[in-house]
Protein backbone atom coordinates (compact mmCIF):
# COMPACT_ATOMS: atom_id res chain seq x y z
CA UNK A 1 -29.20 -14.40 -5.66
CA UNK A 2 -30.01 -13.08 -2.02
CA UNK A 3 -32.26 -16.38 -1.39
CA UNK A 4 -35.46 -14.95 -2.13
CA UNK A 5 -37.38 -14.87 -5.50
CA UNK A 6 -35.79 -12.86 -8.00
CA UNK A 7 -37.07 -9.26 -7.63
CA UNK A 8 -38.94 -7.22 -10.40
CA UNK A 9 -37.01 -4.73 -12.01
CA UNK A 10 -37.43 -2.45 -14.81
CA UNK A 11 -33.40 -1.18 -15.42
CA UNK A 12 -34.42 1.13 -18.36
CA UNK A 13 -36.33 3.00 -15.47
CA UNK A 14 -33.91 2.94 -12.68
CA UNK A 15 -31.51 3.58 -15.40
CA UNK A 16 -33.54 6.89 -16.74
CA UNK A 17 -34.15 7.97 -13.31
CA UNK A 18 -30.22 8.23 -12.53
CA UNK A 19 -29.34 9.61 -16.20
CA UNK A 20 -27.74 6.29 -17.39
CA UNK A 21 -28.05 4.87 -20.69
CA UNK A 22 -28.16 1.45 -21.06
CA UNK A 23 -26.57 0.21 -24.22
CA UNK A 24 -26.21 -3.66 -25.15
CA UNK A 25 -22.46 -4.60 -24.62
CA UNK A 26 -21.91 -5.17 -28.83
CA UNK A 27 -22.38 -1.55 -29.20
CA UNK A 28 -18.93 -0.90 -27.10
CA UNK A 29 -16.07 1.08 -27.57
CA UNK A 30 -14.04 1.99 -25.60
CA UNK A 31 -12.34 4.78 -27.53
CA UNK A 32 -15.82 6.96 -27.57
CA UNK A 33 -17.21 5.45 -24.18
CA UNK A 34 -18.70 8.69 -22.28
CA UNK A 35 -19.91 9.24 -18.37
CA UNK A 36 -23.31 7.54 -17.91
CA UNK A 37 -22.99 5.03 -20.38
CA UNK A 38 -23.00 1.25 -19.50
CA UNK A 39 -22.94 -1.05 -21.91
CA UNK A 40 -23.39 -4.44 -19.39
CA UNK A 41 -27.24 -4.79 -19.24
CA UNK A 42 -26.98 -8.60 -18.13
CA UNK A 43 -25.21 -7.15 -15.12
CA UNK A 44 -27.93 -4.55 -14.51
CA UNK A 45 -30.66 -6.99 -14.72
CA UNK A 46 -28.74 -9.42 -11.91
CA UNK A 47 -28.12 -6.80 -9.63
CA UNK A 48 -31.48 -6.02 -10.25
CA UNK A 49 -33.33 -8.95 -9.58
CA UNK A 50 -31.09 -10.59 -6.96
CA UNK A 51 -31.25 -7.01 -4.79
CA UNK A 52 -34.16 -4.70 -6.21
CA UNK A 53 -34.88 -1.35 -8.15
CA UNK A 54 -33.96 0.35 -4.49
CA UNK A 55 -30.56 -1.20 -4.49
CA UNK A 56 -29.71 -1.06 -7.86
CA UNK A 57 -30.63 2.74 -7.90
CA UNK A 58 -28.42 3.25 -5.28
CA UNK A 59 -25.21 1.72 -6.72
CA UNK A 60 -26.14 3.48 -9.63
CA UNK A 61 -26.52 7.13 -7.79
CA UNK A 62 -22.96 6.41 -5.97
CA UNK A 63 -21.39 5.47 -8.84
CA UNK A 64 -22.33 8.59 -11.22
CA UNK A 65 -22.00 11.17 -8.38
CA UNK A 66 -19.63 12.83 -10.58
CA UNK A 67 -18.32 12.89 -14.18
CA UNK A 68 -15.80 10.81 -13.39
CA UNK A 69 -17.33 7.89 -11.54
CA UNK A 70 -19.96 8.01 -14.63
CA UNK A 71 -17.41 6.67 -16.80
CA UNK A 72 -16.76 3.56 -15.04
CA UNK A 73 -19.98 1.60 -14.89
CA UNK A 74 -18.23 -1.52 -15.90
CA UNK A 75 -19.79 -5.00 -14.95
CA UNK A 76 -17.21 -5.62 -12.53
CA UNK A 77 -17.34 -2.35 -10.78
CA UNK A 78 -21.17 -2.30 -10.45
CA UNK A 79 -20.49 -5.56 -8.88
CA UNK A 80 -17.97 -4.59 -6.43
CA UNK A 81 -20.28 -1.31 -4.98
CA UNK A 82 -23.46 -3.72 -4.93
CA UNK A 83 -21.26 -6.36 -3.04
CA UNK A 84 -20.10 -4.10 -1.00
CA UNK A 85 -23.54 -2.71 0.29
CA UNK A 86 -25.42 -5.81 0.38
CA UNK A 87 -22.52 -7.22 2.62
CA UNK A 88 -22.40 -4.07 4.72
CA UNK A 89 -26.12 -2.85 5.01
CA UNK A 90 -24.59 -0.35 8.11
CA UNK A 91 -23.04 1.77 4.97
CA UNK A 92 -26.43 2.57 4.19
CA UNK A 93 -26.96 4.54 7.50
CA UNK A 94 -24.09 6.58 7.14
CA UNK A 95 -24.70 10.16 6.83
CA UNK A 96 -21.94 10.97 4.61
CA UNK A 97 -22.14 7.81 2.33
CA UNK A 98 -22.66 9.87 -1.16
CA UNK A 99 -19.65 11.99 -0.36
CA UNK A 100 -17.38 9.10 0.53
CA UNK A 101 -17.95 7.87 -2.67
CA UNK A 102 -17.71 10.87 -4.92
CA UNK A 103 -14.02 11.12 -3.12
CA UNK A 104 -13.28 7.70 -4.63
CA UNK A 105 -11.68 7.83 -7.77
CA UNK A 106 -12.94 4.52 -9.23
CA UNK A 107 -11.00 4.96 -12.53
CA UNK A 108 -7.88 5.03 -10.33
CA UNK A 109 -9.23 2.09 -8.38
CA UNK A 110 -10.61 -0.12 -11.31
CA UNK A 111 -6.84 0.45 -13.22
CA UNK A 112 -5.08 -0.26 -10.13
CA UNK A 113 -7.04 -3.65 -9.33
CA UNK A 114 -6.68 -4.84 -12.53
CA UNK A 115 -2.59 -4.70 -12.74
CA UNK A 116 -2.60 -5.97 -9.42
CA UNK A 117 -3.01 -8.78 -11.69
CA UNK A 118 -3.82 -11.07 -7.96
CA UNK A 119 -5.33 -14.52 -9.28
CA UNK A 120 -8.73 -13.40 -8.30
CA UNK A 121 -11.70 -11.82 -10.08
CA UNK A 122 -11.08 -7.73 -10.26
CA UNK A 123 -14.69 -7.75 -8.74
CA UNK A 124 -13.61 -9.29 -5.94
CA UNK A 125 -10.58 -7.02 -5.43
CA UNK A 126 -12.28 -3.71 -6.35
CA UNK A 127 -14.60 -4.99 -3.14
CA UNK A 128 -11.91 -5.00 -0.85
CA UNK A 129 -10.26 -1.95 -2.48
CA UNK A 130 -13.77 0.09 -2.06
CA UNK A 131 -14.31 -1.55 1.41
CA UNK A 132 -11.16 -0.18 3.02
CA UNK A 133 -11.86 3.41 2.25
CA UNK A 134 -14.58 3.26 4.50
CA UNK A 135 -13.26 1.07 7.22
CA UNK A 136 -9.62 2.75 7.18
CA UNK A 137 -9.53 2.40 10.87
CA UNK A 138 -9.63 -1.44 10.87
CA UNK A 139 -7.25 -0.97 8.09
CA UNK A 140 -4.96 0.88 10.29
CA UNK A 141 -5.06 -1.50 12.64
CA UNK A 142 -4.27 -3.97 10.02
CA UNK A 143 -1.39 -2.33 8.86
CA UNK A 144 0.27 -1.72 12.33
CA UNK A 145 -0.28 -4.94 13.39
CA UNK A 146 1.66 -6.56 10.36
CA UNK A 147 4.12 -3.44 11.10
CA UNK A 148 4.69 -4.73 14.96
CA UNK A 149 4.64 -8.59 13.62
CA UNK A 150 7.64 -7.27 10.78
């Protein structure tokens, strides 16, 4: 939780407003899974009330920008974009923050994350993975730095 009271939320109506359906999770398949489905309400609801109907409507708008990014609302993805704004509230200032998304491929991401196979939680890694597509400078840096160290 952010270290306030929990925050009212009504998902169904975030939900509706962004053209999700909210399913409960024993309903799942993954074989006939379609964009804007998400079948991890508990997840909704804690994003929800630690961050509010604004937030959660906004990790929900990034995340189904296009048809693609609608098929991955997964609980650990919807963690790793709500992370990842809470943690960097100057993303939500930036003028092109919709279209930096939509270039994400999060399918791509979330498959690559989890055969990185690294220890940690894939929420935690699909953070970092998100996160350095929109500081690739400091990533840059990163990289040549452990290039000149090599």
């Amino acid at each position: 939780m952010n270290g306030s009271a929990a925050n009212r939320c009504d998902i169904y109506r975030v939900a509706r407003q962004c053209g999700v359906k909210l399913f409960d999770g024993h309903l799942h398949s993954p074989t006939s899974r379609k964009p804007f489905e998400c079948y991890c309400k508990p997840t909704v609801r804690e994003i929800g009330a630690d961050h509010g109907e604004d937030h959660l409507k906004l990790v929900f708008m990034l995340m189904t920008g296009n048809k693609a990014n609608a098929a991955e609302l997964y609980a650990d993805m919807l963690k790793a974009v709500s992370s990842l704004l809470a943690r960097n509230p100057a993303l939500l200032r930036s003028p092109s923050l919709v279209d930096d998304f939509n270039s994400i491929d999060l399918g791509s991401l979330r498959r690559k994350a989890k055969a990185m196979n690294c220890g940690i939680p894939t929420t935690h890694v699909l953070r970092v993975l998100i996160g350095i597509k929109f500081f690739q400078p400091l990533q840059g840096d990163l990289l040549d730095m452990i290039g000149e160290a090599a």
